[in-house]
N, C-alpha and C. Protein backbone atom coordinates (compact mmCIF):
# COMPACT_ATOMS: atom_id res chain seq x y z
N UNK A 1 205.13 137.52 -110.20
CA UNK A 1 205.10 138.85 -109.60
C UNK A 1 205.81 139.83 -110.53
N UNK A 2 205.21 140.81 -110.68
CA UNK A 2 206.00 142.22 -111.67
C UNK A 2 206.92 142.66 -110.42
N UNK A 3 208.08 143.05 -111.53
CA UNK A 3 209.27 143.99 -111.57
C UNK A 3 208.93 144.90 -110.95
N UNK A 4 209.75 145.19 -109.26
CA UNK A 4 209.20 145.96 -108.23
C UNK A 4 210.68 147.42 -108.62
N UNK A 5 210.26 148.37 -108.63
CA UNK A 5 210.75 149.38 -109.03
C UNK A 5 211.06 150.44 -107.64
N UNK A 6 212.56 151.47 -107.73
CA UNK A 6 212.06 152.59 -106.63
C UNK A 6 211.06 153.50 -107.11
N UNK A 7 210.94 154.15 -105.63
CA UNK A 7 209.31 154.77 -105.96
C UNK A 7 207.83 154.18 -106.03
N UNK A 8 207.87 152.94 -105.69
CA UNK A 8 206.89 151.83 -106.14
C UNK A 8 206.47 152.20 -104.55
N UNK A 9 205.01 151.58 -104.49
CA UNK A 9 204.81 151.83 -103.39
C UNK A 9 204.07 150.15 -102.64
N UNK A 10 204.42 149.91 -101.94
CA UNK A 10 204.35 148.22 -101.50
C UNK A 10 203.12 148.39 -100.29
N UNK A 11 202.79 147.12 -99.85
CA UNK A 11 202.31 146.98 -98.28
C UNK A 11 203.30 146.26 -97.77
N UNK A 12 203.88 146.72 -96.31
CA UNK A 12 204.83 146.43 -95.47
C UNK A 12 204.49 146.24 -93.67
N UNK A 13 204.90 145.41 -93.05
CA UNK A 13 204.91 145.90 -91.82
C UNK A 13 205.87 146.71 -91.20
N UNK A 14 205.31 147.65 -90.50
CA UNK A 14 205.86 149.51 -90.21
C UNK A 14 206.38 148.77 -88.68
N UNK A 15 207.02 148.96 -88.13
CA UNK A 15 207.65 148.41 -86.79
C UNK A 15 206.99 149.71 -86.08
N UNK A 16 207.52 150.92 -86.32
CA UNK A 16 207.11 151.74 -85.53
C UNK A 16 205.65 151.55 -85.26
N UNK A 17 204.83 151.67 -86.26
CA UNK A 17 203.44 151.80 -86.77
C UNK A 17 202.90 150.77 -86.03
N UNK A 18 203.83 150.02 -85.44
CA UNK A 18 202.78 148.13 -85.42
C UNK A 18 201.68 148.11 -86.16
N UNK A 19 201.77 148.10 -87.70
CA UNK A 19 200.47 147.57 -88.16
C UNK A 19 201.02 147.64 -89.55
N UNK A 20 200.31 146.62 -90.46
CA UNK A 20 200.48 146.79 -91.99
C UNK A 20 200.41 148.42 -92.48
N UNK A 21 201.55 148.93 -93.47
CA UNK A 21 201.25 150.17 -93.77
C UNK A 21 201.34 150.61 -95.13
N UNK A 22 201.47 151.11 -95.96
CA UNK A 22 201.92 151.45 -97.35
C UNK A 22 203.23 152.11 -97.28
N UNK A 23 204.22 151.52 -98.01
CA UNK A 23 205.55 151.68 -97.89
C UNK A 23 206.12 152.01 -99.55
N UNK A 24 206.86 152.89 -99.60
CA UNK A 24 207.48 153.44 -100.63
C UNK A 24 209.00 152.75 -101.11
N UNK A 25 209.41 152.20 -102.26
CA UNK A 25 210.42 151.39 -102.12
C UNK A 25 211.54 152.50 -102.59
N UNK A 26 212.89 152.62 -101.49
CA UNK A 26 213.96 153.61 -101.53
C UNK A 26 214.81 153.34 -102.21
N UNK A 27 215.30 152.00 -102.12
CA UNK A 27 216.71 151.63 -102.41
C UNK A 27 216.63 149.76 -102.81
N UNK A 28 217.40 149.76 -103.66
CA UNK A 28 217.11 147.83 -104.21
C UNK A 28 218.50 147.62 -104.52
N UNK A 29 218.57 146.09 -104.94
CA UNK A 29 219.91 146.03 -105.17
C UNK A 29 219.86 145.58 -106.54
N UNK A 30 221.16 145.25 -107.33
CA UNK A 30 221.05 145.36 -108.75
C UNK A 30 220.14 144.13 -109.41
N UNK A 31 220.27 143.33 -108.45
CA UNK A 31 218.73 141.83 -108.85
C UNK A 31 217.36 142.42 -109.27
N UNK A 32 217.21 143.74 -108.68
CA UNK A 32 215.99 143.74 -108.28
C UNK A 32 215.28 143.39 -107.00
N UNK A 33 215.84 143.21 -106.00
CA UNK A 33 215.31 142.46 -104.64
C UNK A 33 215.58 143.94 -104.02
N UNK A 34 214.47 143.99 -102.97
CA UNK A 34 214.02 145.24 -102.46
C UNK A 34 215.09 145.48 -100.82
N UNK A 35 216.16 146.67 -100.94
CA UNK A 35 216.71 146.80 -99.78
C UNK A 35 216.18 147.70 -98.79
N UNK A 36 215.58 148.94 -99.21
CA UNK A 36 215.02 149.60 -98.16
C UNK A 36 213.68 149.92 -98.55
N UNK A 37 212.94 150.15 -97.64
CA UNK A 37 211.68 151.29 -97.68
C UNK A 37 211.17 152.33 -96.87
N UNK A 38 210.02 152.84 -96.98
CA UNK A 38 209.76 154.38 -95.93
C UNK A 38 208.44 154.25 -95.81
N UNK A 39 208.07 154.67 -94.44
CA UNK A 39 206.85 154.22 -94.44
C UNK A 39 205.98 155.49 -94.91
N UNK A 40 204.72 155.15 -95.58
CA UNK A 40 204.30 156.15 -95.82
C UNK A 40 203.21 157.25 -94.63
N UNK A 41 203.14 156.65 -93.61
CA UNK A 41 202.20 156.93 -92.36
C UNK A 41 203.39 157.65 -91.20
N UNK A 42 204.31 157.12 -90.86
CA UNK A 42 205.35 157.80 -90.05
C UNK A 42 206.84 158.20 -90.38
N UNK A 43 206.99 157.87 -91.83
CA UNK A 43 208.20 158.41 -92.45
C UNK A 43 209.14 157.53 -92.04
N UNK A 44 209.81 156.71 -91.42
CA UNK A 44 210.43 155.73 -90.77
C UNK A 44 211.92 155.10 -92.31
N UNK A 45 212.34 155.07 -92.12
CA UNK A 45 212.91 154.26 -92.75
C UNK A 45 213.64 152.79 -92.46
N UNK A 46 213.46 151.49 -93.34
CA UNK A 46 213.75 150.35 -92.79
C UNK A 46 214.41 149.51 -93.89
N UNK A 47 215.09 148.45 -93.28
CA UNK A 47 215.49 147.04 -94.06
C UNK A 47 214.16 146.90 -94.77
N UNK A 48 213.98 146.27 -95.86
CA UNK A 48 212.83 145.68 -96.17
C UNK A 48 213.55 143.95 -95.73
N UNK A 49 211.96 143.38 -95.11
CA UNK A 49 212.39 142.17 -95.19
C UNK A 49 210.93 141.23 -96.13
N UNK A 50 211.39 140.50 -96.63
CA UNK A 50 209.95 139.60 -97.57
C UNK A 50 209.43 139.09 -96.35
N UNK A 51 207.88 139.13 -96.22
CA UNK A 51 207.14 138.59 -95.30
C UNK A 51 206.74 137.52 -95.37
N UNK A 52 207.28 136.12 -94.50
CA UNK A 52 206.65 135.25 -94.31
C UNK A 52 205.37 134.77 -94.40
N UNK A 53 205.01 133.60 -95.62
CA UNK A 53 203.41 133.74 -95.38
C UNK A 53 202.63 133.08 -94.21
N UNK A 54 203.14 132.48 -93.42
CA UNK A 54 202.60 132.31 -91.95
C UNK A 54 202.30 133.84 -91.64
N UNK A 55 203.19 134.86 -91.03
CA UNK A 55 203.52 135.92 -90.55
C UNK A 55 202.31 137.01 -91.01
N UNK A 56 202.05 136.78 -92.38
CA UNK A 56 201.29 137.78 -93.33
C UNK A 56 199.78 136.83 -92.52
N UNK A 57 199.62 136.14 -92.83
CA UNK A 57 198.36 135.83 -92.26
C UNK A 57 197.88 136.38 -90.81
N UNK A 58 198.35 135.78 -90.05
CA UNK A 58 198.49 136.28 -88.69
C UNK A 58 198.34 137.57 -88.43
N UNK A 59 198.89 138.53 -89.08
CA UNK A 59 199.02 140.25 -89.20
C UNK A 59 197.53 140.43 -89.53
N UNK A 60 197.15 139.76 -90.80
CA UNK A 60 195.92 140.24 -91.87
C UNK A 60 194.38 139.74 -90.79
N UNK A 61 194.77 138.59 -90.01
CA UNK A 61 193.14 138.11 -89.40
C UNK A 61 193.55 139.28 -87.93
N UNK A 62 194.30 139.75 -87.45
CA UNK A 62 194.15 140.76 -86.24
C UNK A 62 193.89 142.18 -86.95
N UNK A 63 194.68 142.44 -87.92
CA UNK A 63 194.04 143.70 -88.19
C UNK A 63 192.39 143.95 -88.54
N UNK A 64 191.78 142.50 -89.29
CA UNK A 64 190.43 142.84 -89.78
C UNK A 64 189.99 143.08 -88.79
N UNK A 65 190.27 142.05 -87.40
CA UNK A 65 189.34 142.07 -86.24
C UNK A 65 189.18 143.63 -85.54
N UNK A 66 189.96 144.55 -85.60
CA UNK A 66 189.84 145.62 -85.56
C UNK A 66 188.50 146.47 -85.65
N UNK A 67 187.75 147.50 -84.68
CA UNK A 67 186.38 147.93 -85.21
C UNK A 67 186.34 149.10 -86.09
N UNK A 68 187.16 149.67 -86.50
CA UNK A 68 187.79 151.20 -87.03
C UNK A 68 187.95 150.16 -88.42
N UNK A 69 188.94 149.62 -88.95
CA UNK A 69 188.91 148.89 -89.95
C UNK A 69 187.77 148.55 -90.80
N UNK A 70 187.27 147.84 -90.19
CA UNK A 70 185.20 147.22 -90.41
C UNK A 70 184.94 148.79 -90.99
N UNK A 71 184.76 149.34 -89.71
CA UNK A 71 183.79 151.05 -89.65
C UNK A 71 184.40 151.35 -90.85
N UNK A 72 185.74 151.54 -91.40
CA UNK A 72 186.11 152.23 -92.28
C UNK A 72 185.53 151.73 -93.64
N UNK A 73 185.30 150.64 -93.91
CA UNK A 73 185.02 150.02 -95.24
C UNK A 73 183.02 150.48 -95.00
N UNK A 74 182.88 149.85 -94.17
CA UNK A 74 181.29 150.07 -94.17
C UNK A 74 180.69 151.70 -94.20
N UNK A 75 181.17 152.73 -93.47
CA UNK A 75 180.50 153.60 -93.57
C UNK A 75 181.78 155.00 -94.07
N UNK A 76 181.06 156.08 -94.64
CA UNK A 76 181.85 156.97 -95.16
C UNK A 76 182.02 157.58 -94.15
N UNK A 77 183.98 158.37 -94.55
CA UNK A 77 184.66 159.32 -93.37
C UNK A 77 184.76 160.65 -93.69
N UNK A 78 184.49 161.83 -93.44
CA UNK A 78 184.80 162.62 -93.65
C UNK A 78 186.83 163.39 -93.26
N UNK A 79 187.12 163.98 -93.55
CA UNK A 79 188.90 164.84 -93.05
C UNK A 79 188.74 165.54 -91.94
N UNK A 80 189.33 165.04 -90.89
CA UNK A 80 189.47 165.79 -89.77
C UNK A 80 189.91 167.39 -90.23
N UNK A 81 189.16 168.25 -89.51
CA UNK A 81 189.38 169.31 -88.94
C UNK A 81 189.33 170.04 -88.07
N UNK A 82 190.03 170.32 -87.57
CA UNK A 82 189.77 171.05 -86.16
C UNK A 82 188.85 172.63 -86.02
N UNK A 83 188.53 172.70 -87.55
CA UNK A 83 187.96 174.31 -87.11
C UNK A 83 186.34 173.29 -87.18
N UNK A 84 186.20 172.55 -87.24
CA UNK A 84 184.78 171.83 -87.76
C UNK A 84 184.16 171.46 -86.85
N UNK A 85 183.00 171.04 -86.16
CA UNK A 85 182.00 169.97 -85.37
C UNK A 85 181.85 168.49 -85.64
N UNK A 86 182.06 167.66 -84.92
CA UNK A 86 181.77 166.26 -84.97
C UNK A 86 180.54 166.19 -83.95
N UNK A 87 180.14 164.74 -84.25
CA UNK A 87 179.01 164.37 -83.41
C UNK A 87 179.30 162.95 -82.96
N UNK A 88 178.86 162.41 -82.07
CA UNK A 88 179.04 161.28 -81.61
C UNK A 88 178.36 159.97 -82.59
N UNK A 89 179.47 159.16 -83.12
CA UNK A 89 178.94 158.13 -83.87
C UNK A 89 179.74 158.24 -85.03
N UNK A 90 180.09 159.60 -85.49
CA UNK A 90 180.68 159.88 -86.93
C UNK A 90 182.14 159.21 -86.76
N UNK A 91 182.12 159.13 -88.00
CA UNK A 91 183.84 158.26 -88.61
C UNK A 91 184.35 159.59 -89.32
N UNK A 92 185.31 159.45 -88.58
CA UNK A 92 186.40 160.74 -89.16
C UNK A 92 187.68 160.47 -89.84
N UNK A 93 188.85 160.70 -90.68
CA UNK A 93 189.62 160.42 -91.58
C UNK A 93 191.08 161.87 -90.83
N UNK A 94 191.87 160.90 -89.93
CA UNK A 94 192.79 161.93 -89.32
C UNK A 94 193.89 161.67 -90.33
N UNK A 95 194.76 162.70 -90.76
CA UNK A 95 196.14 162.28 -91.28
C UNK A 95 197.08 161.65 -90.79
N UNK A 96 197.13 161.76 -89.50
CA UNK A 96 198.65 161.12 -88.79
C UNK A 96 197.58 159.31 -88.27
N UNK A 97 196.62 159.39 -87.97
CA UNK A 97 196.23 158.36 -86.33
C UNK A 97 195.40 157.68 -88.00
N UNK A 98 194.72 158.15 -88.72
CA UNK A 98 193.84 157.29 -89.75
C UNK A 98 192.65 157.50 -89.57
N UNK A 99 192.16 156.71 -90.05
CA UNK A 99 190.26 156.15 -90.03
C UNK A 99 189.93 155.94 -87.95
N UNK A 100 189.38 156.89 -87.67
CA UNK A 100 188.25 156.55 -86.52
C UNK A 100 187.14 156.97 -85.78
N UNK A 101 186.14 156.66 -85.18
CA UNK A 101 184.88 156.96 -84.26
C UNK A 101 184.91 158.00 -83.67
N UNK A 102 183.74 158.88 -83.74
CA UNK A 102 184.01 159.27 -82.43
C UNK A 102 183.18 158.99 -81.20
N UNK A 103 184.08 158.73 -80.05
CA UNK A 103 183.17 158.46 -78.86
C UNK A 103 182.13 158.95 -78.39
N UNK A 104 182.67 160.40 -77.99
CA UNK A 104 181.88 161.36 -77.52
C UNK A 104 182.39 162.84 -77.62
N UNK A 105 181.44 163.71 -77.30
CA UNK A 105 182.04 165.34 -77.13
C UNK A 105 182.43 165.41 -75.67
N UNK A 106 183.38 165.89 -75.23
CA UNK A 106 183.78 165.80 -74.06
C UNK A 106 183.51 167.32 -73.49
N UNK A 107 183.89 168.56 -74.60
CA UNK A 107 182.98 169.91 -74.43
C UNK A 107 182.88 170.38 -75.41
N UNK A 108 182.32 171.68 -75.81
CA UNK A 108 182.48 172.45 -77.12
C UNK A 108 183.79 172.15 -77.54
N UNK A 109 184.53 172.01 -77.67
CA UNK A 109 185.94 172.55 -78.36
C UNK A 109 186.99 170.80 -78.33
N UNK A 110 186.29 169.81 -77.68
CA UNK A 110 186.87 168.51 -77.62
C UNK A 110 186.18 166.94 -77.90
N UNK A 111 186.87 166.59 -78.57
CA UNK A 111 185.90 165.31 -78.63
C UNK A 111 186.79 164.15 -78.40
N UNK A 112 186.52 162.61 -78.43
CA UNK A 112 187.01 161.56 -77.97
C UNK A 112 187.20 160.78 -79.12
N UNK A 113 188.04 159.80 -79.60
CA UNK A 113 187.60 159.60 -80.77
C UNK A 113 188.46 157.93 -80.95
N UNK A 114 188.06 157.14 -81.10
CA UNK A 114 188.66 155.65 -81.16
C UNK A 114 189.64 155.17 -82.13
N UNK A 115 190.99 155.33 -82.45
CA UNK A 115 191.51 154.74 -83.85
C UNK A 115 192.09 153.59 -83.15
N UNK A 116 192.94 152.86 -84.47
CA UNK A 116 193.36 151.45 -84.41
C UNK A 116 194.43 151.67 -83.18
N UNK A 117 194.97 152.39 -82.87
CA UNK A 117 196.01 152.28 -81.78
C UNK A 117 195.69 152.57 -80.22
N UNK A 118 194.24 153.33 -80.50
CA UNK A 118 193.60 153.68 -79.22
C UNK A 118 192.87 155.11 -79.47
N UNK A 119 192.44 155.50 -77.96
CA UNK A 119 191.58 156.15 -77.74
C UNK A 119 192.66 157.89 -77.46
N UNK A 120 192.15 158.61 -78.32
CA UNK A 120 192.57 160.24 -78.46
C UNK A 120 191.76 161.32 -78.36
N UNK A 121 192.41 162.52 -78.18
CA UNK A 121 191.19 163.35 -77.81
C UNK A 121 191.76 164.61 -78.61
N UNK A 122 190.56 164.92 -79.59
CA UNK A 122 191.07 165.99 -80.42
C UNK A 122 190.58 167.10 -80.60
N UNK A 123 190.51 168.32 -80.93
CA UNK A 123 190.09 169.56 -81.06
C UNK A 123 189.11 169.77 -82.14
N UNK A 124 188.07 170.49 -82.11
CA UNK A 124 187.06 171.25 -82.99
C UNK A 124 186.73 172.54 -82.25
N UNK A 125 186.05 172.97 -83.35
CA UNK A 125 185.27 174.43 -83.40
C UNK A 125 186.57 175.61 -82.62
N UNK A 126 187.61 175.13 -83.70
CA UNK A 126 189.15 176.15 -83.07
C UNK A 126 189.39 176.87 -84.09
C-alpha cells in the first residue's frame, strides 16, 4: 500500500452518513498511520479506524444491493436544481442526499424523489 498523506482523500465509513463515504485525511501520527478524517458528504470529523476485512465486505454487498447505486452506474444524472423540471423516471445528482430517482411530480413546483437513505421531496420550477 502507498504512503497515505494529509489531504489524501480515502474511502471510510461516515457514522453519521451510515454508508461508505469519501473521507479526507486531517491528522496522522509520525508512523504514518492515519489519526483523523472528515467526511467529505457531511463534514463530520472522526477517529479513523482501519476497517476490518470481514466488516468491509459486509458494508460493500448491502450498499450494491441498493437501487440508486445500480441506477447510478447504469444510467446518466443530471445536478439538481430547483429552478429546473424533472420528470418521473429521471436520475438526478443532489449535493447533500447524492445520486437518486424520481418518483413522481407531486405538483408543479414538487417532486418525490428516492435516494440511498430514503424517500424526499424537493422543489422545481422556483
Amino acid at each position: 500500500m502507498s504512503q497515505s498523506r494529509v489531504g489524501q482523500e480515502i474511502e471510510a465509513f461516515c457514522g453519521r452518513c451510515r454508508m461508505d463515504r469519501t473521507h479526507r485525511i486531517v491528522a496522522q501520527d509520525p508512523d504514518g498511520s492515519i489519526k483523523k478524517v472528515i467526511c467529505g458528504m457531511c463534514n463530520s470529523y472522526r477517529n479513523y479506524k482501519q476497517p476490518s476485512p470481514r466488516s468491509t465486505t459486509k458494508r460493500a454487498a448491502s450498499r450494491t444491493s441498493t437501487s440508486t447505486v445500480v441506477e447510478e452506474k447504469l444510467f446518466p444524472s443530471r445536478n439538481y436544481n430547483m429552478k429546473e423540471s424533472y420528470k418521473e423516471g429521471e436520475v438526478i445528482a443532489h449535493p447533500t442526499f447524492g445520486v437518486g430517482k424520481v418518483l413522481s411530480e407531486r405538483d408543479q413546483h414538487k417532486i418525490e424523489v428516492k435516494f440511498a437513505d430514503g424517500i424526499r421531496i424537493l422543489l422545481q420550477n422556483r
